[in-house]
PDB file of N, CA and C in Angstrom:
ATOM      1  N   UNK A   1       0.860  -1.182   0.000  1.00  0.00           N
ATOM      2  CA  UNK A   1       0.000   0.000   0.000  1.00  0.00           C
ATOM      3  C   UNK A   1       0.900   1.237   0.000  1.00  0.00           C
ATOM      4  N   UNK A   2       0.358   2.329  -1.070  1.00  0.00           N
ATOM      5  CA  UNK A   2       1.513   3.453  -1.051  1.00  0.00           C
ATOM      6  C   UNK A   2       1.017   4.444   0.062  1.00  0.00           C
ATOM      7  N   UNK A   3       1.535   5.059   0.486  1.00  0.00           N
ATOM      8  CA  UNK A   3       1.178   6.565   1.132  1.00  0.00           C
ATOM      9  C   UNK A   3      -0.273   7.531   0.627  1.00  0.00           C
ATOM     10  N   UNK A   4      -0.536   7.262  -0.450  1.00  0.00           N
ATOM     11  CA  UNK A   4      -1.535   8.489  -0.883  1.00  0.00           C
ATOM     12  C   UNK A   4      -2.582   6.967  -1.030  1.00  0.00           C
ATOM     13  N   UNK A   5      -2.607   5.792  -0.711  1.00  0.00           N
ATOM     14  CA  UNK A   5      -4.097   5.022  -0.434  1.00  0.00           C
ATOM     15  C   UNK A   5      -3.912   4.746   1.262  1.00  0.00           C
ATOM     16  N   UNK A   6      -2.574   4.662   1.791  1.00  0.00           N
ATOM     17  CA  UNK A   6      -2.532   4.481   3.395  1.00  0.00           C
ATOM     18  C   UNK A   6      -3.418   5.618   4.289  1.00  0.00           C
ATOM     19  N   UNK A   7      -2.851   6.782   3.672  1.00  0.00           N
ATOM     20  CA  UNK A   7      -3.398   8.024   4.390  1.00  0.00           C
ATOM     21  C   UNK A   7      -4.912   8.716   4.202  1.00  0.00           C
ATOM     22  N   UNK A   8      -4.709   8.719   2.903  1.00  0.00           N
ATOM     23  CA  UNK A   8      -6.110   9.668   2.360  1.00  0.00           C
ATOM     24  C   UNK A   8      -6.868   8.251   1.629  1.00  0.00           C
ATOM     25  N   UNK A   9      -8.221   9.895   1.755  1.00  0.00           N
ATOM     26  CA  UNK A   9      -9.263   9.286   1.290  1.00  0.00           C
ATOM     27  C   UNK A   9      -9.105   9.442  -0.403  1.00  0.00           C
ATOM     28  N   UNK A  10      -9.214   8.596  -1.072  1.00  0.00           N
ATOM     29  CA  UNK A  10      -8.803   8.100  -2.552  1.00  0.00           C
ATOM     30  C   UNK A  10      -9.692   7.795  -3.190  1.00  0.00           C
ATOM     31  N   UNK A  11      -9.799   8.623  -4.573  1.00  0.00           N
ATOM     32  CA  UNK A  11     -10.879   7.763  -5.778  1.00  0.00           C
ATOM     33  C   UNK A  11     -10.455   8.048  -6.928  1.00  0.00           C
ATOM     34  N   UNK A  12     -10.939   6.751  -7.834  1.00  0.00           N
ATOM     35  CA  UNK A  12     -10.752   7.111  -8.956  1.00  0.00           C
ATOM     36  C   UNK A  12     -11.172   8.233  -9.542  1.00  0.00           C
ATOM     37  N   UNK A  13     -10.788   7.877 -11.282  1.00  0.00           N
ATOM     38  CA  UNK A  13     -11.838   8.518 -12.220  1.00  0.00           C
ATOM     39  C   UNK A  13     -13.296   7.837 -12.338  1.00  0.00           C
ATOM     40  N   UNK A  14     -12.805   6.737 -12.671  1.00  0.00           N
ATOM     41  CA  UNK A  14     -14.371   6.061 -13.007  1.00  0.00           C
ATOM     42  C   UNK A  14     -15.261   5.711 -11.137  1.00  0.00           C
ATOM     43  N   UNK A  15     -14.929   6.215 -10.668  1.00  0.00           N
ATOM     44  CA  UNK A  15     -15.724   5.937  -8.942  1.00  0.00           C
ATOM     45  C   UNK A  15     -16.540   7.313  -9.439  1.00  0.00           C
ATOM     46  N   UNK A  16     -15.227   8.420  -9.636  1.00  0.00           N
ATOM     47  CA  UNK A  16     -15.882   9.833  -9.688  1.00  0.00           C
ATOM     48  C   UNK A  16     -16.979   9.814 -10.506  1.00  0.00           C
ATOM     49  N   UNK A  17     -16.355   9.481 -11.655  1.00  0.00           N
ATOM     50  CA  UNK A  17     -18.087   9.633 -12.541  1.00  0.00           C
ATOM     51  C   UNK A  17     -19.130   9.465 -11.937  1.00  0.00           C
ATOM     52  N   UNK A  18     -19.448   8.635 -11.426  1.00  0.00           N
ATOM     53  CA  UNK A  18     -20.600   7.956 -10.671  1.00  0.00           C
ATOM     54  C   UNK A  18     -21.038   8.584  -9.915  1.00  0.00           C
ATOM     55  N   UNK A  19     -20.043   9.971  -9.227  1.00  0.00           N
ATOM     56  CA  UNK A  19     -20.994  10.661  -8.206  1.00  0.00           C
ATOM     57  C   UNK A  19     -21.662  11.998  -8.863  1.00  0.00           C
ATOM     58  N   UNK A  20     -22.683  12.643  -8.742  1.00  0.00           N
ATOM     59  CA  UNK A  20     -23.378  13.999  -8.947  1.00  0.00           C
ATOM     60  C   UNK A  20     -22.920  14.967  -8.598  1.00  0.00           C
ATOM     61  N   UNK A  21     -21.995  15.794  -9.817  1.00  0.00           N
ATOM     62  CA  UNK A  21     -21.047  16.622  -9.130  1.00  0.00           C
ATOM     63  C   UNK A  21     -22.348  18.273  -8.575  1.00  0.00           C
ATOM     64  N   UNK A  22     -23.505  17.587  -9.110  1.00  0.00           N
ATOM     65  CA  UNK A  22     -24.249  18.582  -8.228  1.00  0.00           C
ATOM     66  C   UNK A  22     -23.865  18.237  -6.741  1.00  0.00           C
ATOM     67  N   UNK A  23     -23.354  17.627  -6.230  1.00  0.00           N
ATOM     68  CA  UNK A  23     -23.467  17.325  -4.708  1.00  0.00           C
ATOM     69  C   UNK A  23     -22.114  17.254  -3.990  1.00  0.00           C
ATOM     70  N   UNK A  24     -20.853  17.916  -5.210  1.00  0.00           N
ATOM     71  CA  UNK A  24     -19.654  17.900  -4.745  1.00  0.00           C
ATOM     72  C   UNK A  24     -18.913  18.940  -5.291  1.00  0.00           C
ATOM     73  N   UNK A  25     -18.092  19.405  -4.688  1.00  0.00           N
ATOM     74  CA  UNK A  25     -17.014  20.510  -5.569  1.00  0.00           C
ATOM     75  C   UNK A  25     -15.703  19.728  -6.155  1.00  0.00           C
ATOM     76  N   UNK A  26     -15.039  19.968  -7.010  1.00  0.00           N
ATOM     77  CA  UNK A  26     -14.287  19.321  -7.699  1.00  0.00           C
ATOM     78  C   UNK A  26     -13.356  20.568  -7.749  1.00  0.00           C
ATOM     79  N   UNK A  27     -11.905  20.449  -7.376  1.00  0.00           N
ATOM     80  CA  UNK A  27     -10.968  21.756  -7.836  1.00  0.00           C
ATOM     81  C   UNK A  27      -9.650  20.966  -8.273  1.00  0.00           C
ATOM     82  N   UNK A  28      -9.470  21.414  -9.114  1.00  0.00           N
ATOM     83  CA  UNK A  28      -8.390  21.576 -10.087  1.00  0.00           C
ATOM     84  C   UNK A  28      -6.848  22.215  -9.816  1.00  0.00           C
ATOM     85  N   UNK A  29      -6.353  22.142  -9.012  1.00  0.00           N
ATOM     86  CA  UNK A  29      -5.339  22.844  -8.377  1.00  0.00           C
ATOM     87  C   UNK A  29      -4.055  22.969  -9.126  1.00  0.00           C
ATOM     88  N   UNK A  30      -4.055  22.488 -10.690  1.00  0.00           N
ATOM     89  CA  UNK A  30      -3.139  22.668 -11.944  1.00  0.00           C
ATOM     90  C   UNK A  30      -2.874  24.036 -12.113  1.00  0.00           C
ATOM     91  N   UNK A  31      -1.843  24.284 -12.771  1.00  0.00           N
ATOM     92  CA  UNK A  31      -1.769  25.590 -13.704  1.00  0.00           C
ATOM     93  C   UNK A  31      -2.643  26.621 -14.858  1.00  0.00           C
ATOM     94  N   UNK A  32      -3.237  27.281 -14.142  1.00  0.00           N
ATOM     95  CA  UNK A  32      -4.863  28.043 -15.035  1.00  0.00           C
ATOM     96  C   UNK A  32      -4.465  27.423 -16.440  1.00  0.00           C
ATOM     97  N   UNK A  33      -3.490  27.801 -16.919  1.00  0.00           N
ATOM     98  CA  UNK A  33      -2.905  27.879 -18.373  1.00  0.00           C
ATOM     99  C   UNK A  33      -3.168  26.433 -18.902  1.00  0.00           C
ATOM    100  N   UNK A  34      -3.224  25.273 -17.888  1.00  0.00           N
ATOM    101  CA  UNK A  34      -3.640  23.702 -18.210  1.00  0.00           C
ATOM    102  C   UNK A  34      -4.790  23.315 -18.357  1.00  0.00           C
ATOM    103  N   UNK A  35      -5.152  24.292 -16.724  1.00  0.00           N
ATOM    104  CA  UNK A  35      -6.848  24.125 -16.448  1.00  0.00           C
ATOM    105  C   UNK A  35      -7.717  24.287 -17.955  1.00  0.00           C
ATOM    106  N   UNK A  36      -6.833  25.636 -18.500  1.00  0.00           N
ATOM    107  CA  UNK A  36      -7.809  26.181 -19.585  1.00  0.00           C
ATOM    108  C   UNK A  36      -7.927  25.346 -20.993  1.00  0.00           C
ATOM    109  N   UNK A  37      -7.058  24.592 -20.955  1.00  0.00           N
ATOM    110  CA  UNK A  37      -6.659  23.968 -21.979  1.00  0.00           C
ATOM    111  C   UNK A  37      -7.631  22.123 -21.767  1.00  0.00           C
ATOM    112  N   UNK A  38      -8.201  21.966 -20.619  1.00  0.00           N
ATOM    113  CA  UNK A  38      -9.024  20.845 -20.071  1.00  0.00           C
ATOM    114  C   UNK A  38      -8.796  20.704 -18.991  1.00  0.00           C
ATOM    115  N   UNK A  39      -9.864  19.889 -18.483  1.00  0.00           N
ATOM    116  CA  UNK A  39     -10.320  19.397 -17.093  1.00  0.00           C
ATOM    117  C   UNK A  39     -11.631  18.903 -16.625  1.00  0.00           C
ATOM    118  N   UNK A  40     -11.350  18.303 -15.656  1.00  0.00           N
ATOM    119  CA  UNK A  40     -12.743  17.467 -15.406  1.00  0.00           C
ATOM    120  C   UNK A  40     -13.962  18.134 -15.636  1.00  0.00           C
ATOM    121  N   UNK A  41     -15.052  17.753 -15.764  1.00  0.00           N
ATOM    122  CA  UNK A  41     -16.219  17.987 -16.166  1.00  0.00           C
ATOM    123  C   UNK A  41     -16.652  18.462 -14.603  1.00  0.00           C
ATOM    124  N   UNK A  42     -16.432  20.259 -14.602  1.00  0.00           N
ATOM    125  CA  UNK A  42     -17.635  21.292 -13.626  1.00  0.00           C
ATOM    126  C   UNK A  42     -16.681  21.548 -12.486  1.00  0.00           C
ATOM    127  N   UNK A  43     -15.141  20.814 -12.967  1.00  0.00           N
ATOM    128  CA  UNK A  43     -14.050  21.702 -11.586  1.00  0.00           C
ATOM    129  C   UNK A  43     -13.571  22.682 -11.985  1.00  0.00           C
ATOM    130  N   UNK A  44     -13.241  23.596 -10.926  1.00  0.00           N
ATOM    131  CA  UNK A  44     -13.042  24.699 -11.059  1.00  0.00           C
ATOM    132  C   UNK A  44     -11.533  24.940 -10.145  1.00  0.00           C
ATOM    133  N   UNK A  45     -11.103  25.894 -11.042  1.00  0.00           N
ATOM    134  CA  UNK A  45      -9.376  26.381 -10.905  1.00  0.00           C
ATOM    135  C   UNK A  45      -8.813  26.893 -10.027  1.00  0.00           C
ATOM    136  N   UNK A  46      -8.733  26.305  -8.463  1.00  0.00           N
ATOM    137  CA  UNK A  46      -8.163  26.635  -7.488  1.00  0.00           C
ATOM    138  C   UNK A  46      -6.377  26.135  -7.416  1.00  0.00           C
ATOM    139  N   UNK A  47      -5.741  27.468  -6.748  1.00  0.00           N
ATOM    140  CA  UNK A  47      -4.470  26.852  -6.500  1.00  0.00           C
ATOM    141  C   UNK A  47      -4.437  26.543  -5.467  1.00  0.00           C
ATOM    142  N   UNK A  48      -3.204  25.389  -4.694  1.00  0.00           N
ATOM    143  CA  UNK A  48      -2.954  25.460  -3.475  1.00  0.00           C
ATOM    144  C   UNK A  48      -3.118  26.706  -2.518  1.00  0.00           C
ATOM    145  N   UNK A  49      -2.205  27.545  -3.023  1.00  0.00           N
ATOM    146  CA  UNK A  49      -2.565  28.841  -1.903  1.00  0.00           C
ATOM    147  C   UNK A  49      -3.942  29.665  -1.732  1.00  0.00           C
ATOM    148  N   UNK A  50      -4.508  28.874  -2.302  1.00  0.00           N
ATOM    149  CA  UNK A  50      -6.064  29.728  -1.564  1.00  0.00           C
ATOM    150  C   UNK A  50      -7.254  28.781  -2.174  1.00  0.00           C
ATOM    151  N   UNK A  51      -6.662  27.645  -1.127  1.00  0.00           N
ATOM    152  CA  UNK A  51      -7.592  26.433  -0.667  1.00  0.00           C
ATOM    153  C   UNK A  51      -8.929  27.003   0.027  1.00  0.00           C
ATOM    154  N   UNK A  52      -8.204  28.678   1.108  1.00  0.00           N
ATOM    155  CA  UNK A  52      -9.636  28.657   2.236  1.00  0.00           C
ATOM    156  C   UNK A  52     -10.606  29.443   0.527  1.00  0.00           C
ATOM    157  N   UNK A  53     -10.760  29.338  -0.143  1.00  0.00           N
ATOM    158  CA  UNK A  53     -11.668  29.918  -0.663  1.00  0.00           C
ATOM    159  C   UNK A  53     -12.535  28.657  -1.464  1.00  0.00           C
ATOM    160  N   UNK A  54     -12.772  27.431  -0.954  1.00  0.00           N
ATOM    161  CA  UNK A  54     -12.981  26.488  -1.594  1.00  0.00           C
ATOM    162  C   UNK A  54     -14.260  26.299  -0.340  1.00  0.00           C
ATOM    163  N   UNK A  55     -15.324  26.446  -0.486  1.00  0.00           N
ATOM    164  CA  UNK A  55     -16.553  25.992   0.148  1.00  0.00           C
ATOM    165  C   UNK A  55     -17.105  24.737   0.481  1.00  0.00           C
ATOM    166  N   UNK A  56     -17.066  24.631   2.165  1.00  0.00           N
ATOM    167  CA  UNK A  56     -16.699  23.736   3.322  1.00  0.00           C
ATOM    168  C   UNK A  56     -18.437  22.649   2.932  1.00  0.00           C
ATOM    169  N   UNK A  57     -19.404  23.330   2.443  1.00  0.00           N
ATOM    170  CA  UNK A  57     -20.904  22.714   2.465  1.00  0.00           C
ATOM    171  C   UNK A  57     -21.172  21.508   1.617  1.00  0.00           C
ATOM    172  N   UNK A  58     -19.810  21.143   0.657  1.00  0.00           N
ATOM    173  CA  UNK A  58     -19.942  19.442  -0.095  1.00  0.00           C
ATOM    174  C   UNK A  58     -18.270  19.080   0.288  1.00  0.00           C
ATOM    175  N   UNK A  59     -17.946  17.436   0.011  1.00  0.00           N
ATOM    176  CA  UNK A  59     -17.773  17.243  -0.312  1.00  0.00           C
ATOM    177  C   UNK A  59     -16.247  17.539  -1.032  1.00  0.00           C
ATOM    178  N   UNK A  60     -15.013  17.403  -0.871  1.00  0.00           N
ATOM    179  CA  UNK A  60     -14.297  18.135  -1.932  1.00  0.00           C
ATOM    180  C   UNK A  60     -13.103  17.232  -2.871  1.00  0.00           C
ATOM    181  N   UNK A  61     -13.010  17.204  -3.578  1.00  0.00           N
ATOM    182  CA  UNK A  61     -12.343  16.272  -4.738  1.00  0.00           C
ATOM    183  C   UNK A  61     -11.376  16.909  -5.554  1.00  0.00           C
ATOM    184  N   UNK A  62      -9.634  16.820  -5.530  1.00  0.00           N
ATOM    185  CA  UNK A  62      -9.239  17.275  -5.435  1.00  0.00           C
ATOM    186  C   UNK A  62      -7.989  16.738  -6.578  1.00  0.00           C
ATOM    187  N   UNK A  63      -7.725  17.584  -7.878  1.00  0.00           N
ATOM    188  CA  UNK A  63      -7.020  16.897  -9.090  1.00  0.00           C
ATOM    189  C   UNK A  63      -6.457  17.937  -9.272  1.00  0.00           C
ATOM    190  N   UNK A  64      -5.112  17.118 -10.056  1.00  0.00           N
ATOM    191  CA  UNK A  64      -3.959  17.981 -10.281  1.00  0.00           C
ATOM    192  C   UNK A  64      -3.174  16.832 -11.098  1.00  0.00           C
ATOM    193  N   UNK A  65      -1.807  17.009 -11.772  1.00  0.00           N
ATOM    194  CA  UNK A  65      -1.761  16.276 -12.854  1.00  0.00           C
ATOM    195  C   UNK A  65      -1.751  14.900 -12.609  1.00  0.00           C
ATOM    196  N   UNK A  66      -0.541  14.175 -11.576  1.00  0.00           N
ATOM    197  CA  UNK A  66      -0.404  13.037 -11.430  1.00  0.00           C
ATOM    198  C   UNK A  66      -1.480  12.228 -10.603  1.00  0.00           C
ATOM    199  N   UNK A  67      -1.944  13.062  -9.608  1.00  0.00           N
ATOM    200  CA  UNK A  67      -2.340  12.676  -7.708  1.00  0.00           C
ATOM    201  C   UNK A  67      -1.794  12.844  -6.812  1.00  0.00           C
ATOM    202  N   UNK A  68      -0.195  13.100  -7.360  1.00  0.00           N
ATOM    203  CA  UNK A  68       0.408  13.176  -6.558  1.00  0.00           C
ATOM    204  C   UNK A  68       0.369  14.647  -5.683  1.00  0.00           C
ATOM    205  N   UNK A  69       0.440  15.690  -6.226  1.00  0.00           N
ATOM    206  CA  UNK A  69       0.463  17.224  -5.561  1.00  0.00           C
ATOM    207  C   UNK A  69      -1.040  17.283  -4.895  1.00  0.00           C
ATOM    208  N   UNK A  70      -1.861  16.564  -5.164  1.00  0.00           N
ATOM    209  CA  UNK A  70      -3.052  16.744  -5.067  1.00  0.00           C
ATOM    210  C   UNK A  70      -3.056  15.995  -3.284  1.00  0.00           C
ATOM    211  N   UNK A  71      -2.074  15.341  -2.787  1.00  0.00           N
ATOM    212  CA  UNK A  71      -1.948  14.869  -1.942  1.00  0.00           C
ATOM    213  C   UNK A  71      -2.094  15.484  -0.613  1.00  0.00           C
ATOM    214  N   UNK A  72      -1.281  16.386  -0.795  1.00  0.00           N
ATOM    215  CA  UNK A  72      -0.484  17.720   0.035  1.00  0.00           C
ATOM    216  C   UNK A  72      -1.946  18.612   0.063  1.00  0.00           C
ATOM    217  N   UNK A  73      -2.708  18.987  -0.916  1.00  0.00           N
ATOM    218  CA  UNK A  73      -4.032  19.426  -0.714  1.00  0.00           C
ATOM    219  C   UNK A  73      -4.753  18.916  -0.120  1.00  0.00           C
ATOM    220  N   UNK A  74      -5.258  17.525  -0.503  1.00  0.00           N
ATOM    221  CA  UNK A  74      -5.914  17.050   0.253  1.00  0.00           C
ATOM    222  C   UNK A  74      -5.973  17.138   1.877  1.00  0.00           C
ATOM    223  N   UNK A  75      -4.107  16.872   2.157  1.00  0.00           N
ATOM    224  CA  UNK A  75      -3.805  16.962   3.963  1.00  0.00           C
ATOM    225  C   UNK A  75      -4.417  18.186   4.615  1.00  0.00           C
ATOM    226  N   UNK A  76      -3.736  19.373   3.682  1.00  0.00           N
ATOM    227  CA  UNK A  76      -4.185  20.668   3.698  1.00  0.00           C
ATOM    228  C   UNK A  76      -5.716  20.794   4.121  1.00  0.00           C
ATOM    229  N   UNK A  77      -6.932  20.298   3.880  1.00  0.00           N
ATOM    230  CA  UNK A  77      -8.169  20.353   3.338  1.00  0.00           C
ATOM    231  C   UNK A  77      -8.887  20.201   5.024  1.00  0.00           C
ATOM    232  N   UNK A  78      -8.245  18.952   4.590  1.00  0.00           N
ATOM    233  CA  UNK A  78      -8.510  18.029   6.093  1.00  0.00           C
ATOM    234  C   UNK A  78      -7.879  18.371   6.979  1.00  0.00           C
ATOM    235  N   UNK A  79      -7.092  19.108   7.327  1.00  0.00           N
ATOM    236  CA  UNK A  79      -6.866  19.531   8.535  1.00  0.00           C
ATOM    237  C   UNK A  79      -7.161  20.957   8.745  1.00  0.00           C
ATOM    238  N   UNK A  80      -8.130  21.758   7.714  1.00  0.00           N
ATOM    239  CA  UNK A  80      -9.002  22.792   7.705  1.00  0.00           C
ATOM    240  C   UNK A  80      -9.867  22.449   8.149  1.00  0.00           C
ATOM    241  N   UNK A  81     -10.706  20.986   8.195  1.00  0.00           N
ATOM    242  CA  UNK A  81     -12.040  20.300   8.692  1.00  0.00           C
ATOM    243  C   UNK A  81     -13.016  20.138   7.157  1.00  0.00           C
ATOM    244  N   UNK A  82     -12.078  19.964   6.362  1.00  0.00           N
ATOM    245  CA  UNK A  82     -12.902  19.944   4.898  1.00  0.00           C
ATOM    246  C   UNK A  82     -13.301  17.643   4.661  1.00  0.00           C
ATOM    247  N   UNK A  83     -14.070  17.937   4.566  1.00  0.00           N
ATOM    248  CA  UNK A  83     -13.694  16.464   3.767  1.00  0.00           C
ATOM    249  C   UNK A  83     -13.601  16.349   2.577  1.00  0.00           C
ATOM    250  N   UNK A  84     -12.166  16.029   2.309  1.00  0.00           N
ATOM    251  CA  UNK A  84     -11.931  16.141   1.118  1.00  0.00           C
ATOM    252  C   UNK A  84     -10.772  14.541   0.687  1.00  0.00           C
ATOM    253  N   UNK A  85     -11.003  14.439  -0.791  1.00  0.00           N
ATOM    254  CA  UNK A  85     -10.620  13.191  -1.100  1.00  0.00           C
ATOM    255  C   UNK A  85      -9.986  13.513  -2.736  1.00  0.00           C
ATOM    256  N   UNK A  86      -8.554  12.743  -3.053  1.00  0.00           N
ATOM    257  CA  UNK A  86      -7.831  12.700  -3.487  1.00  0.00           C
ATOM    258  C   UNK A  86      -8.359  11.627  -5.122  1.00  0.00           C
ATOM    259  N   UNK A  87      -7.799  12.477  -6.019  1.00  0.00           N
ATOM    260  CA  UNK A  87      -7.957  11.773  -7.572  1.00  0.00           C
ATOM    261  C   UNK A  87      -7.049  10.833  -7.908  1.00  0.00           C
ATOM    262  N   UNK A  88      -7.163   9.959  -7.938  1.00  0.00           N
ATOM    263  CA  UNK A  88      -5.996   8.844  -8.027  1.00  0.00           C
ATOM    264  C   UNK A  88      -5.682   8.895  -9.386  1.00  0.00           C
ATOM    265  N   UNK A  89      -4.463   9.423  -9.847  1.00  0.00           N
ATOM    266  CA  UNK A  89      -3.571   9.520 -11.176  1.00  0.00           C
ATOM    267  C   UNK A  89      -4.206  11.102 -11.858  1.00  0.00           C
ATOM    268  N   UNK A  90      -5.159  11.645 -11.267  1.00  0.00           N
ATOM    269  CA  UNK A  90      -4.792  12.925 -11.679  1.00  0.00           C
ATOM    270  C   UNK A  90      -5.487  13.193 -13.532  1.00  0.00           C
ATOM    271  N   UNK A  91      -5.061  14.772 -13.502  1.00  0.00           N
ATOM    272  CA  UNK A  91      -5.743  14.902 -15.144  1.00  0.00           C
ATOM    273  C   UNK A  91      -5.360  13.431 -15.760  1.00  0.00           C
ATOM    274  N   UNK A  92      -3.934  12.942 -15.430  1.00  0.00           N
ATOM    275  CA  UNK A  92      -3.329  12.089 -16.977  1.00  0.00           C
ATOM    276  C   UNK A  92      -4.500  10.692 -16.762  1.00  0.00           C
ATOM    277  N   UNK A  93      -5.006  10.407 -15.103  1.00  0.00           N
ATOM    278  CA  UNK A  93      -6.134   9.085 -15.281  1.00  0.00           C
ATOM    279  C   UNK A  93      -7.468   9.822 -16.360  1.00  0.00           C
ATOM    280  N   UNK A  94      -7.489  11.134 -16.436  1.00  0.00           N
ATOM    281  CA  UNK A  94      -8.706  11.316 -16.702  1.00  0.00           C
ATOM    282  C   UNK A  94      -8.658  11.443 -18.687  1.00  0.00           C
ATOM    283  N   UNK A  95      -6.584  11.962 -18.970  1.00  0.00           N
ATOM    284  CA  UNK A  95      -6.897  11.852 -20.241  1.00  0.00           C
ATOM    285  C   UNK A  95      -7.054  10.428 -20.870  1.00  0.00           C
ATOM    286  N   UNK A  96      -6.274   9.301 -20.009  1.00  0.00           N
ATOM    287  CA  UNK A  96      -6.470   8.094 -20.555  1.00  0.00           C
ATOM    288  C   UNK A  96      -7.700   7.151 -20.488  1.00  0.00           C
ATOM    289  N   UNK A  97      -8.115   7.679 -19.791  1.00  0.00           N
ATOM    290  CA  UNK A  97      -9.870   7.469 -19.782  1.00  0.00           C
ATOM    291  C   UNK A  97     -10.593   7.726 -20.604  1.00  0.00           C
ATOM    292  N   UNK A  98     -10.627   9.057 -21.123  1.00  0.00           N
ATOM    293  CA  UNK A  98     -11.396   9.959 -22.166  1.00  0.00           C
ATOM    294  C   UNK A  98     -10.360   8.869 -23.404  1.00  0.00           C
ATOM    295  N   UNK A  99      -9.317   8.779 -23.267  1.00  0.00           N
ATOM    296  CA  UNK A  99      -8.695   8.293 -24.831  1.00  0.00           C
ATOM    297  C   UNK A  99      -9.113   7.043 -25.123  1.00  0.00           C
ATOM    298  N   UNK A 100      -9.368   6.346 -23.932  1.00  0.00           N
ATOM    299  CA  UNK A 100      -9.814   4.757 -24.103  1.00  0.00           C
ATOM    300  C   UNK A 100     -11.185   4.691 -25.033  1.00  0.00           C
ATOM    301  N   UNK A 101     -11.948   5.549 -24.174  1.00  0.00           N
ATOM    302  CA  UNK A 101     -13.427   6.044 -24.598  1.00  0.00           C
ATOM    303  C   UNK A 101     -13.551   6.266 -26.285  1.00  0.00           C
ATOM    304  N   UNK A 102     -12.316   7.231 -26.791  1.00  0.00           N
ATOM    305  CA  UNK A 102     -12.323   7.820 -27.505  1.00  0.00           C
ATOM    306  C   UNK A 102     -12.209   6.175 -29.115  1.00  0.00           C
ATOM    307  N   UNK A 103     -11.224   5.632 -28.599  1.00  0.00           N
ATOM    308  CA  UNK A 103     -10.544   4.520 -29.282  1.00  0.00           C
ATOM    309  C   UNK A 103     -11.775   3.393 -29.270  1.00  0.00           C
ATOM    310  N   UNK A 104     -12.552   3.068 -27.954  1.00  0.00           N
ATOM    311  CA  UNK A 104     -13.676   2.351 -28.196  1.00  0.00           C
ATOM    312  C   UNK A 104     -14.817   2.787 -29.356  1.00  0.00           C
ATOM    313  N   UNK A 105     -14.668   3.991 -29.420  1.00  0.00           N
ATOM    314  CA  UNK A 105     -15.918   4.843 -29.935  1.00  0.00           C
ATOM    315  C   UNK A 105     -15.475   4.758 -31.512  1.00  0.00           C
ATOM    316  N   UNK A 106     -14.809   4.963 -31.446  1.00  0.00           N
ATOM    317  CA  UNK A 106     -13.614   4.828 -33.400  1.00  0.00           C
ATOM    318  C   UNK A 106     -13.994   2.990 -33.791  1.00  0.00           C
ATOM    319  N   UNK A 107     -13.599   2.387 -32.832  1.00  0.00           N
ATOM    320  CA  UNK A 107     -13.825   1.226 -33.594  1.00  0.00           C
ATOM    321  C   UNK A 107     -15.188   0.539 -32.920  1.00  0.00           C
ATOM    322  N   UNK A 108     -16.488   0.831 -32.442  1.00  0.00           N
ATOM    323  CA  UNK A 108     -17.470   0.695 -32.755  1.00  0.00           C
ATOM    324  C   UNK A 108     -18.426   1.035 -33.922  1.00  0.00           C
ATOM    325  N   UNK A 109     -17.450   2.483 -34.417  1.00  0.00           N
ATOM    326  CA  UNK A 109     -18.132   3.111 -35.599  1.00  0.00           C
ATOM    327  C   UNK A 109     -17.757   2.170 -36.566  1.00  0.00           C
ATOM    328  N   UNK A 110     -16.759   1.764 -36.684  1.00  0.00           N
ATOM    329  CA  UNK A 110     -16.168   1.367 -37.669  1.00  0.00           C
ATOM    330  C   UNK A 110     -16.314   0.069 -37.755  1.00  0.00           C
ATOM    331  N   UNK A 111     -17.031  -1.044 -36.890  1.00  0.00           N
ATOM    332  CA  UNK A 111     -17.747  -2.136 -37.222  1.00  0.00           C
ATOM    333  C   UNK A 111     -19.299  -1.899 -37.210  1.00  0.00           C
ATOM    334  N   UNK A 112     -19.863  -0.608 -37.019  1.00  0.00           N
ATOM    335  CA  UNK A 112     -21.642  -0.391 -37.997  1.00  0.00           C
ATOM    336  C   UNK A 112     -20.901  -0.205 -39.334  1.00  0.00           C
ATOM    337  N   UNK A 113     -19.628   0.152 -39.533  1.00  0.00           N
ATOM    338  CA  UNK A 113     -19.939   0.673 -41.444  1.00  0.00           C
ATOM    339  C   UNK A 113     -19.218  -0.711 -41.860  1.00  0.00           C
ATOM    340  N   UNK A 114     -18.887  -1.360 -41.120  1.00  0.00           N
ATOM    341  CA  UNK A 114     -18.611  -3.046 -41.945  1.00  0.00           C
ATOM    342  C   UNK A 114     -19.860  -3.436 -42.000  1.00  0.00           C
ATOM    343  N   UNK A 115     -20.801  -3.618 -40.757  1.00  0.00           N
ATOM    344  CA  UNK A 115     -22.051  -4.525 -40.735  1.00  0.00           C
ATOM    345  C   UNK A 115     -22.849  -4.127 -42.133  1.00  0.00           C
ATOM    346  N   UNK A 116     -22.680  -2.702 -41.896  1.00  0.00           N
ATOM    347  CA  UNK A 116     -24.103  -2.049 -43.167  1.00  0.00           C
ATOM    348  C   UNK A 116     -23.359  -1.924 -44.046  1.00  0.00           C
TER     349      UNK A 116
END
């Protein structure tokens, strides 16, 4: 067991999907300049240094590239009294997710135009 599943609270990408981000905040604690360029679906672009502006009333879920920096936030969070929980692998779980998606979706198309 590594350090960031020993300590914190941990989830995937695909756990995340599953929850209603009406009912959670999601922050992004990357570089705006990355943020802007993608990111999870409805998080929003907080840096480490101004975590207290991240609202205590859900929930908080917490991505950055690897999981790893996102770690140090998380501790941060929680020892504000936030409950907050850590993205396991970060944007890159979420681009290889979306790419898997992407590659399933290419060759489903592409056995309807064999069938028909």
């Amino acid at each position: 067991m590594n350090y960031e599943e020993e300590i914190l609270n941990t989830i995937t990408i695909d756990e995340l999907e599953k929850l209603d981000t009406e009912n959670i905040t999601i922050i992004d604690i990357r570089k705006p300049e990355d943020y802007k360029r993608g990111t999870y679906k409805n998080a929003v672009n907080i840096g480490v240094d101004n975590l207290t502006q991240v609202p205590k009333d859900k929930p908080v879920y917490v991505l950055c590239y690897t999981g790893d920096n996102s770690v140090y936030a998380v501790e941060e969070l929680e020892d504000m009294g936030y409950e907050a929980y850590n993205i396991k692998g970060g944007w890159r779980a979420c681009l290889r997710l979306y790419l898997k998606r992407s590659i399933e979706n290419e060759q489903l198309q592409k056995n309807t135009q064999d069938i028909e």
